[in-house]
Protein backbone atom coordinates (compact mmCIF):
# COMPACT_ATOMS: atom_id res chain seq x y z
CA UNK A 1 37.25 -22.51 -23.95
CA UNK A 2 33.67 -21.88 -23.77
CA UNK A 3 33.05 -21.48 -20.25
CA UNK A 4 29.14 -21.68 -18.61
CA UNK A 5 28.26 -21.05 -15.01
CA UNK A 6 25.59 -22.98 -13.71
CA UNK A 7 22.89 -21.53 -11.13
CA UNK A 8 20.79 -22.98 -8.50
CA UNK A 9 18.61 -21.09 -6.55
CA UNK A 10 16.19 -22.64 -4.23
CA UNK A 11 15.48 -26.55 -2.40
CA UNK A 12 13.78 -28.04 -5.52
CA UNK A 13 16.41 -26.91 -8.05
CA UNK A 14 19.28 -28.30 -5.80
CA UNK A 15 17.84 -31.52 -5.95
CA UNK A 16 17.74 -31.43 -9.47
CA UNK A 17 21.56 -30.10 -9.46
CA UNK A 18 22.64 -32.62 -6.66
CA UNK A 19 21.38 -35.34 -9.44
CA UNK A 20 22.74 -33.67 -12.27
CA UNK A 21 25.90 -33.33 -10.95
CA UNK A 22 26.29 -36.65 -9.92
CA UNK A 23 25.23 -37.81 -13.57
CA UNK A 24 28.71 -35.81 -14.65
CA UNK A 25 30.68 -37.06 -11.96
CA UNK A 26 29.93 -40.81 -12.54
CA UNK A 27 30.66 -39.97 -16.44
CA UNK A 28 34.29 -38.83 -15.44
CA UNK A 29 34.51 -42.31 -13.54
CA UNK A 30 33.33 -43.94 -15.80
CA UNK A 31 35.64 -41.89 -19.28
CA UNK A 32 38.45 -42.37 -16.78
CA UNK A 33 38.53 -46.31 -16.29
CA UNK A 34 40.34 -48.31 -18.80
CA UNK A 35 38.24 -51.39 -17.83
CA UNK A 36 34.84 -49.67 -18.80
CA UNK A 37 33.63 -49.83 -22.12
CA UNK A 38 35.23 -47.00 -24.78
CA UNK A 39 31.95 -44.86 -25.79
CA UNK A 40 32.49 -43.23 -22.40
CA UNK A 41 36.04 -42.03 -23.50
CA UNK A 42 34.00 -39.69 -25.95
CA UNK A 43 36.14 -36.80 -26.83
CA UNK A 44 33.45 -34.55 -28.07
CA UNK A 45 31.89 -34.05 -24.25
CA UNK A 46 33.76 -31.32 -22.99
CA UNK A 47 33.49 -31.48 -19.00
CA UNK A 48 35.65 -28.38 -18.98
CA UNK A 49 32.42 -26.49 -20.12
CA UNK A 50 31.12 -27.43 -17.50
CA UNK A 51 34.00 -27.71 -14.26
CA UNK A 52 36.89 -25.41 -14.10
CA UNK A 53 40.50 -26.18 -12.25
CA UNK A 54 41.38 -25.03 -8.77
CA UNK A 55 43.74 -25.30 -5.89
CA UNK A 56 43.19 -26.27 -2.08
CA UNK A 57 45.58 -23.98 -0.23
CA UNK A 58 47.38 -27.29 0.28
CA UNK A 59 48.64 -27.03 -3.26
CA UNK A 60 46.07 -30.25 -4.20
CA UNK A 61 44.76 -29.78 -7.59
CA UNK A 62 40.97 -29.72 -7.72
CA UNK A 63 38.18 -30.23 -10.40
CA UNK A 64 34.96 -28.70 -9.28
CA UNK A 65 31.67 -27.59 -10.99
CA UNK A 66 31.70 -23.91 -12.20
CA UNK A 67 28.54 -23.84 -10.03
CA UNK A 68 26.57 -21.10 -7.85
CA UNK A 69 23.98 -22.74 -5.49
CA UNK A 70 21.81 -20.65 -3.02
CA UNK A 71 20.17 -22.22 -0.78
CA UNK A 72 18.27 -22.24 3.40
CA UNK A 73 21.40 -22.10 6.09
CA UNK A 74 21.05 -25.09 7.50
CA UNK A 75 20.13 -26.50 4.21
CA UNK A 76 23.08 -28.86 3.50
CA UNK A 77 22.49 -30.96 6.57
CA UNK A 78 25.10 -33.50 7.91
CA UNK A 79 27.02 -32.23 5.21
CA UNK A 80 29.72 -29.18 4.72
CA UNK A 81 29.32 -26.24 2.32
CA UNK A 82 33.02 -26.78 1.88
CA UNK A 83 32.83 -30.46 1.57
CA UNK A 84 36.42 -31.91 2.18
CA UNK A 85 38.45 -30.62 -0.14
CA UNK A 86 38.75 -28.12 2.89
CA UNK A 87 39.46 -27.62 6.11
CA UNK A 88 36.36 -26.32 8.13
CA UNK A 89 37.80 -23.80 10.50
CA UNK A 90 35.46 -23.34 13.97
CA UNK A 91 33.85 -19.72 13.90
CA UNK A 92 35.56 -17.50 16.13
CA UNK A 93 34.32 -15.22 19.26
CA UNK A 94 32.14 -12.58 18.18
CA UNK A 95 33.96 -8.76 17.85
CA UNK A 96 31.38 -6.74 19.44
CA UNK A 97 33.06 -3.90 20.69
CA UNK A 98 30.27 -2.43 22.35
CA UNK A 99 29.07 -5.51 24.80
CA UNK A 100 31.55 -6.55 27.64
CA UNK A 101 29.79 -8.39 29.05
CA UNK A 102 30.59 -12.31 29.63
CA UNK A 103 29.90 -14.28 26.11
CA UNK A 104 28.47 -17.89 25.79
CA UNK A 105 28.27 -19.96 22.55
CA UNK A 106 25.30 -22.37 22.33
CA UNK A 107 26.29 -24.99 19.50
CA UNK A 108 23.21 -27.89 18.21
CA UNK A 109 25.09 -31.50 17.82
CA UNK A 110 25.55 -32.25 14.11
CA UNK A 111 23.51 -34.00 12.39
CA UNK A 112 24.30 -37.76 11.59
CA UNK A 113 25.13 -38.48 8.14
CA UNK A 114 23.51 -41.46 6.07
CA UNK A 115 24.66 -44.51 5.39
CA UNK A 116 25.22 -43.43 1.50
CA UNK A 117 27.45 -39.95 3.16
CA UNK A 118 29.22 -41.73 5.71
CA UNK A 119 30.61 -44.49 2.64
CA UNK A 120 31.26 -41.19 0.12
CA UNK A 121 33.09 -39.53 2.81
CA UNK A 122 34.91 -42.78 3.62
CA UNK A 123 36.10 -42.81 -0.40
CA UNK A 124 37.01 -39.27 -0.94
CA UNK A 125 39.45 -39.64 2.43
CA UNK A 126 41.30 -42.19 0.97
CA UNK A 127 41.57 -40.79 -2.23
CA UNK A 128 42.73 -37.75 -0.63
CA UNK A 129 44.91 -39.08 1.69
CA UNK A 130 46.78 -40.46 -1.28
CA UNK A 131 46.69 -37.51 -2.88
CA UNK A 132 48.44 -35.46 -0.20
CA UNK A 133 51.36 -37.64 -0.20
CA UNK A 134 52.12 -35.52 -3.36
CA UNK A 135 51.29 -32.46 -2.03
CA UNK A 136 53.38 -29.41 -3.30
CA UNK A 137 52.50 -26.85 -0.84
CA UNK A 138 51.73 -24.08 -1.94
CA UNK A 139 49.15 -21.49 -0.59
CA UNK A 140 46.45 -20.06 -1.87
CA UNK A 141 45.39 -17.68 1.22
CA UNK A 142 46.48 -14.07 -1.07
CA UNK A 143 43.11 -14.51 -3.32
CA UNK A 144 40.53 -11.84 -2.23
CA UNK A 145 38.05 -14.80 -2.91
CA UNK A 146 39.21 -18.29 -1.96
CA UNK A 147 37.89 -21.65 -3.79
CA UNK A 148 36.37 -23.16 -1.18
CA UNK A 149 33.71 -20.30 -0.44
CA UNK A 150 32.55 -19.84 -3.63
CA UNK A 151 29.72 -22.56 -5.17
CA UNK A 152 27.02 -22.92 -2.09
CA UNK A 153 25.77 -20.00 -0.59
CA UNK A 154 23.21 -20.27 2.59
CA UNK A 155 20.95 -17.53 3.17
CA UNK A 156 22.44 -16.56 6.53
CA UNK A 157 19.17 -16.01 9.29
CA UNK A 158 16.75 -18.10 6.84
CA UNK A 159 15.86 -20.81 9.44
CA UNK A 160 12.45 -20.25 8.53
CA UNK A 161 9.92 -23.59 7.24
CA UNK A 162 10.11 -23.85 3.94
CA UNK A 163 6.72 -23.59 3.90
CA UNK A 164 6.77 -20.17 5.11
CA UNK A 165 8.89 -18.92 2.51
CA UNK A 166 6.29 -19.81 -0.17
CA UNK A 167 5.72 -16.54 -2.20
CA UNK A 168 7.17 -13.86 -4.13
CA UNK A 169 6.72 -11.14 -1.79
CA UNK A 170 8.37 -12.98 1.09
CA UNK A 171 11.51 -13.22 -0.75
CA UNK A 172 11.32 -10.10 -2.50
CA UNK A 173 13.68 -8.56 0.12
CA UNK A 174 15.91 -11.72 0.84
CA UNK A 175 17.99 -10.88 -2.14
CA UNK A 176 18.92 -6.99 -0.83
CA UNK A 177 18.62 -7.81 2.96
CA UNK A 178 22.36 -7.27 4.56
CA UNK A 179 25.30 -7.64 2.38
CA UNK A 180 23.52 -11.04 0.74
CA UNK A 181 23.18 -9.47 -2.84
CA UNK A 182 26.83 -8.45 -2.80
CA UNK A 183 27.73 -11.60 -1.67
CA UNK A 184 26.07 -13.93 -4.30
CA UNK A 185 26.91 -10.88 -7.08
CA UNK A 186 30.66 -11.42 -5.74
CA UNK A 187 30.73 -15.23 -6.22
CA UNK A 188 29.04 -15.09 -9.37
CA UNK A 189 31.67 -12.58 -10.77
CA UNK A 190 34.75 -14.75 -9.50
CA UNK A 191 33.61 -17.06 -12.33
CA UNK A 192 33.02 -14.94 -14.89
CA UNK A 193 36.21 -13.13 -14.67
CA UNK A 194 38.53 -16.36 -14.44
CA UNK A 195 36.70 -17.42 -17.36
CA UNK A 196 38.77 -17.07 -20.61
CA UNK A 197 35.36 -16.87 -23.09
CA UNK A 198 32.15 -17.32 -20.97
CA UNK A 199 29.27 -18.84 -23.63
CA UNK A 200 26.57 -18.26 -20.70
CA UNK A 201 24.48 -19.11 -17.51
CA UNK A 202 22.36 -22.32 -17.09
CA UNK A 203 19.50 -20.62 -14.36
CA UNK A 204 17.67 -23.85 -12.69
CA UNK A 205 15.52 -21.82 -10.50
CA UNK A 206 13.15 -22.59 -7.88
CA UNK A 207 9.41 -21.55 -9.60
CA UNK A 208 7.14 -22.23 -6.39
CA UNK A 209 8.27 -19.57 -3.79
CA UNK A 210 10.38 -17.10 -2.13
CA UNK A 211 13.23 -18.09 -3.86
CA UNK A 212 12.07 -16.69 -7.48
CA UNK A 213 12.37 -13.71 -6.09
CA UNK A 214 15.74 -13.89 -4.88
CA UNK A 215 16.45 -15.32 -8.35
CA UNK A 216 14.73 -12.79 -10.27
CA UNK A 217 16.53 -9.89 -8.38
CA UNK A 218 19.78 -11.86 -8.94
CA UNK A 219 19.10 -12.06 -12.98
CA UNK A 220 18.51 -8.15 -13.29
CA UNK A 221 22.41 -7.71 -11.73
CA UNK A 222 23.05 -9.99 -14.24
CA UNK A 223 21.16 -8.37 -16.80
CA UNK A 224 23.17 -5.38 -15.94
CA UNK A 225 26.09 -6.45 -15.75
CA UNK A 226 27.07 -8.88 -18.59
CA UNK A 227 24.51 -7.73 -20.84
CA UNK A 228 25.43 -9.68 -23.89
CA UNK A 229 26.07 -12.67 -21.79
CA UNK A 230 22.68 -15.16 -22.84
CA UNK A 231 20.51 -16.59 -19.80
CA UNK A 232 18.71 -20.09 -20.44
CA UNK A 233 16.48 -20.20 -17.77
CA UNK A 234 14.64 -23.51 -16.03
CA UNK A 235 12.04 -22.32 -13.90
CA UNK A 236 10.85 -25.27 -11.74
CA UNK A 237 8.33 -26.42 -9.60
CA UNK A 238 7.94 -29.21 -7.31
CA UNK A 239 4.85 -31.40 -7.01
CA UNK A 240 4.79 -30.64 -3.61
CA UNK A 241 3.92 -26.75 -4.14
CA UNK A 242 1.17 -28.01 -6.02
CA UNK A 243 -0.10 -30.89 -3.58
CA UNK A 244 -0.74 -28.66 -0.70
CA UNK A 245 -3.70 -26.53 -1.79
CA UNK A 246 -6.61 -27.32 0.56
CA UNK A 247 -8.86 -24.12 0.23
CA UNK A 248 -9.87 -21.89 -3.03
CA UNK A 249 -8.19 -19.25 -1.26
CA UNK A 250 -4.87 -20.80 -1.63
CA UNK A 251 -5.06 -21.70 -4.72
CA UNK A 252 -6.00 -18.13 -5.61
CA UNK A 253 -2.86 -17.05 -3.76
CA UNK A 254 -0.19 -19.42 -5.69
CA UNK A 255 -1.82 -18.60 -9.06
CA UNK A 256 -1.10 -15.01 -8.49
CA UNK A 257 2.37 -16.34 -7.18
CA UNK A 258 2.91 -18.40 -10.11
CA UNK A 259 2.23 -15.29 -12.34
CA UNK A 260 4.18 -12.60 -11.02
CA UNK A 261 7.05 -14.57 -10.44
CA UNK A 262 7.01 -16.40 -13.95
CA UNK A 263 6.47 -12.56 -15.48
CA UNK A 264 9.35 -10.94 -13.37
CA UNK A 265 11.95 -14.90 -14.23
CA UNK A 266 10.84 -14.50 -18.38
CA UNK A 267 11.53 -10.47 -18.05
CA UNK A 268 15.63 -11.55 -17.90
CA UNK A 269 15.73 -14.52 -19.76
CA UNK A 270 16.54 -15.00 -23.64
CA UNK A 271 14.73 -18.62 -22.96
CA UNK A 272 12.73 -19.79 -20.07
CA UNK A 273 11.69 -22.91 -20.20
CA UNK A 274 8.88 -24.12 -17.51
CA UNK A 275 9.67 -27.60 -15.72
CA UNK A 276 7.87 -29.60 -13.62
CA UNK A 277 4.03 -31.52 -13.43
CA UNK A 278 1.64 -31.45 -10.83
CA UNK A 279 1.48 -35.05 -10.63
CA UNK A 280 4.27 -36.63 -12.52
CA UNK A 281 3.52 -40.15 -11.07
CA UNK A 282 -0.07 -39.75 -13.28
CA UNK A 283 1.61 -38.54 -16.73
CA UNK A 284 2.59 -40.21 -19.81
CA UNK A 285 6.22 -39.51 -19.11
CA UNK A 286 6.37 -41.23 -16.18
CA UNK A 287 4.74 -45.10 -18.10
CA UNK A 288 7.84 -47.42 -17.33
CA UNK A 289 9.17 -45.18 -14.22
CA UNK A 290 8.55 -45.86 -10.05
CA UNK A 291 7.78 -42.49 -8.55
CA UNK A 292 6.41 -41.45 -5.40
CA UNK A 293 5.11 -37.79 -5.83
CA UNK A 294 6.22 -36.64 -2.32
CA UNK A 295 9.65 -37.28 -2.33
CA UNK A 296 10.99 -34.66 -3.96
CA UNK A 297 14.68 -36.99 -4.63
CA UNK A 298 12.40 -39.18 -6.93
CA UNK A 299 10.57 -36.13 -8.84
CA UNK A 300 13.81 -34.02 -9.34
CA UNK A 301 16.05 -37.23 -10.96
CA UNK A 302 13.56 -37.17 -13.96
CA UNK A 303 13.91 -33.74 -14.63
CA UNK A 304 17.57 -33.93 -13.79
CA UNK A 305 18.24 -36.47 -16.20
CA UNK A 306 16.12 -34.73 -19.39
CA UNK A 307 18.14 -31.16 -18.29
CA UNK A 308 21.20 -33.72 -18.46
CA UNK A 309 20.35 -34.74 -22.20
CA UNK A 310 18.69 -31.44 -23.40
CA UNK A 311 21.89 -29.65 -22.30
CA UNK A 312 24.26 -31.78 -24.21
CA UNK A 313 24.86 -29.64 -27.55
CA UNK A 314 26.51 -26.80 -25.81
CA UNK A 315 28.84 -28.85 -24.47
CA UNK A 316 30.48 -30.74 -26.95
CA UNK A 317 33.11 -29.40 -29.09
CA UNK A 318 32.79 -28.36 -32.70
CA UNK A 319 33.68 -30.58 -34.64
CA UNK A 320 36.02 -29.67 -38.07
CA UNK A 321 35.48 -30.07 -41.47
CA UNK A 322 37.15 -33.61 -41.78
CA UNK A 323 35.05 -35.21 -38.68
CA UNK A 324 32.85 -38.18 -39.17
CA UNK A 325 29.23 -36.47 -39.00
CA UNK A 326 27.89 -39.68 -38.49
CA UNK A 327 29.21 -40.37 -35.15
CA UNK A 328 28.91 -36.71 -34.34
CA UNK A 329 26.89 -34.01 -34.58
CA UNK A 330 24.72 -31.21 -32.97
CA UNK A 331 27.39 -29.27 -31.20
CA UNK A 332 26.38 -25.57 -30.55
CA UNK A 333 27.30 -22.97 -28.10
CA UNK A 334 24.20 -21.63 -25.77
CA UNK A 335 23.62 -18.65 -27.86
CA UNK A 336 23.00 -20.56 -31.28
CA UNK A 337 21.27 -23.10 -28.53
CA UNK A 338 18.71 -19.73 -27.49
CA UNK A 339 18.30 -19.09 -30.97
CA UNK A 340 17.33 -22.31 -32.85
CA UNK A 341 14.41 -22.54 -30.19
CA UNK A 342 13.44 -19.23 -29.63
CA UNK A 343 13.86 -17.80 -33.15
CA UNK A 344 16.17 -15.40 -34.59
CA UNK A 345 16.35 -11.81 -32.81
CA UNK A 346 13.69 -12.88 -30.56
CA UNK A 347 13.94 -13.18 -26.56
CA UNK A 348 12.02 -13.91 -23.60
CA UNK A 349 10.65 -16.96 -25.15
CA UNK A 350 8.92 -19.56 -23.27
CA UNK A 351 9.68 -23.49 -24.93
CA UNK A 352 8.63 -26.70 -23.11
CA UNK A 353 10.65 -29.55 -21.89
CA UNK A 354 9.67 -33.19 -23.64
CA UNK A 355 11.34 -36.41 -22.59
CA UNK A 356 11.09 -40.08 -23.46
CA UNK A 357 12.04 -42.37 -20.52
CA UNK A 358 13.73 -44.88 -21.76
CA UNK A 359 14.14 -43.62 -25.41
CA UNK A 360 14.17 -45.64 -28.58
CA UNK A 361 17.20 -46.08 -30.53
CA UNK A 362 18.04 -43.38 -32.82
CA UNK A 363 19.13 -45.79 -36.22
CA UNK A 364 16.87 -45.30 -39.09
CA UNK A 365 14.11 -42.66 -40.29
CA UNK A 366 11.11 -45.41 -38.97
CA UNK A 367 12.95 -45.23 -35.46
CA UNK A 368 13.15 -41.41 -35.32
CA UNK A 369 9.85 -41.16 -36.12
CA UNK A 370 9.26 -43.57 -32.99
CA UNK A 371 11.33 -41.23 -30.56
CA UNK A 372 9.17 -38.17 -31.48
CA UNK A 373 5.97 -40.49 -30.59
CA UNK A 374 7.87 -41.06 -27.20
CA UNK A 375 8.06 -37.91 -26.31
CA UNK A 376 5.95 -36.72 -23.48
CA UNK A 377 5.88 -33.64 -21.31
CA UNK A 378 7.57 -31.73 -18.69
CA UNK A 379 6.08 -28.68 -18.92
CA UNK A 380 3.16 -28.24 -16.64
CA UNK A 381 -0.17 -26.95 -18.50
């Protein structure tokens, strides 16, 4: 097994994970029905990479992303950071031994989900509810750290505007406020230690605020910590960081922003590799798509979808010495991956992100040639 964790730190680079994980999960639909045509059964995509095994305290089997996400409480919405593969237990009365004084709890209504949640939610119960009929029961309440709080972690006490929490020195001390380092260090180390051989960590990291900080304080533990372990690192930025400028002064401010935070992200990583234009309705890359700059659900399926493809080699198997190279080819593990861009013994290399949208057909030198003319872009500047 090689094992990867994947981390997502910040609004923008959720958005981008919420589509790339939905890219996976409609490819294990899709590999898993009979009806659907066979070059989705491909048995050189490894989803393990990717998703590990796990256990509801229920005794259901579960198959979940090996994923770390950190994000505003409050962030998730209508939805549940333990989705429903869970039971969401009520918080309890507050133990504060030194008030006795009467205690009220003032609770907001929740918010109403979407049309697109309320069907989803309406699927996975059924699915579920056929799946408990089998239900072995076992329990999984002894583990220290229990499956259902480990992949989405809300920065308790963020409520703050997003907007406010739009520069490296605000969220310098997010990271080490309370027990939150600990916490997110704690997670993170649950997958690395169930792992059997970890290959890496696949950063997507919020470039264009607060968060970088809390990611870059995150990557020195991990620095630290699993030392030989190699970081590939997307640092990205939303158009709307980059919209908002209305005075020199500001833009004075986020240029210093952008440069402390993309010194203190490259400092940890063997490869960073910058992601996101300023106006990606405007560029080259964008020809033959319909996107509206200010919705970030439009801007972060683009880049969601070249991560998707870019991040393909390290996780397909090897294949042997008797396989068909001309069906398939390219596998690597994220180290080799680091290397072949950045260049042998080197690190902290910056590489851009280039994407054709649709792409040609690869069959032929003349139509290879005509994929590399395709290419446009991602990287701002």
């Amino acid at each position: 097994m090689r094992e990867i964790v994947t981390v997502q730190v910040g609004g923008f680079a959720n958005f981008i994970g919420s589509h790339f994980w939905n890219f996976q999960d409609e490819l294990l639909g899709l590999a898993s029905d009979p009806n659907n045509d066979p070059v989705f059964r491909n048995q050189c995509l490894n989803m393990d990479v990717l998703y590990r095994t796990g256990e509801t305290q229920q005794g259901v089997l579960t198959y979940t992303p090996r994923l770390l996400s950190v994000g505003f409480q409050g962030s998730l919405g209508s939805m549940s950071s333990r989705g429903l593969l869970y039971n969401e237990s009520s918080p309890g009365p507050s133990d504060v031994v030194t008030w006795s004084g009467s205690v009220s709890t003032h609770a907001s209504a929740p918010r109403k989900k979407n049309l697109f949640l309320q069907r989803l939610y309406e699927e996975e119960q059924e699915s579920f509810s056929m799946i408990n009929g089998t239900s072995s029961g076992k329990s999984d309440s002894q583990r220290e750290i229990q499956d259902k709080d480990i992949s989405l972690y809300e920065l308790g006490g963020l409520w703050m505007d997003p907007q406010e929490f739009d520069n490296y020195g605000i969220g310098k001390d997010a990271f080490s406020e309370g027990f939150r380092g600990e916490e997110i260090c704690e997670r993170l180390r649950f997958f690395v230690e169930e792992s059997d051989h970890i290959q890496g960590f696949q950063f997507v990291v919020d470039d264009s605020g607060g968060f970088s900080a809390v990611a870059a304080d995150l990557l020195e533990n991990i620095a630290d910590e699993y030392a030989n372990t190699p970081v590939l690192l997307f640092a990205v930025r939303s158009p709307s960081s980059q919209m908002n400028l209305r005075s020199r002064k500001q833009t004075i401010f986020r240029e210093l922003h952008d440069t402390v935070s993309f010194s203190r992200l490259a400092s940890f990583g063997k490869l960073i590799v910058p992601v996101g234009l300023p106006f990606l309705n405007e560029s080259k890359a964008s020809t033959l798509l319909c996107i509206e700059n200010e919705k970030p659900y439009h801007c972060s399926a683009v880049y969601a979808a070249a991560l998707h493809s870019a991040t393909l080699p390290y996780r397909m198997e090897p294949v042997g010495p008797t396989a068909d190279s001309f069906d398939v080819f390219g596998a690597v593990d994220i180290n080799g991956f680091v290397q072949m861009l950045a260049g042998q013994a080197r690190q902290n290399t910056v590489a851009i992100l280039d994407a054709a949208m649709p792409a040609p057909a690869l069959n032929g030198k003349q139509h290879e040639q005509s994929l590399l003319g395709n290419l446009q872009p991602l990287t701002p500047e």
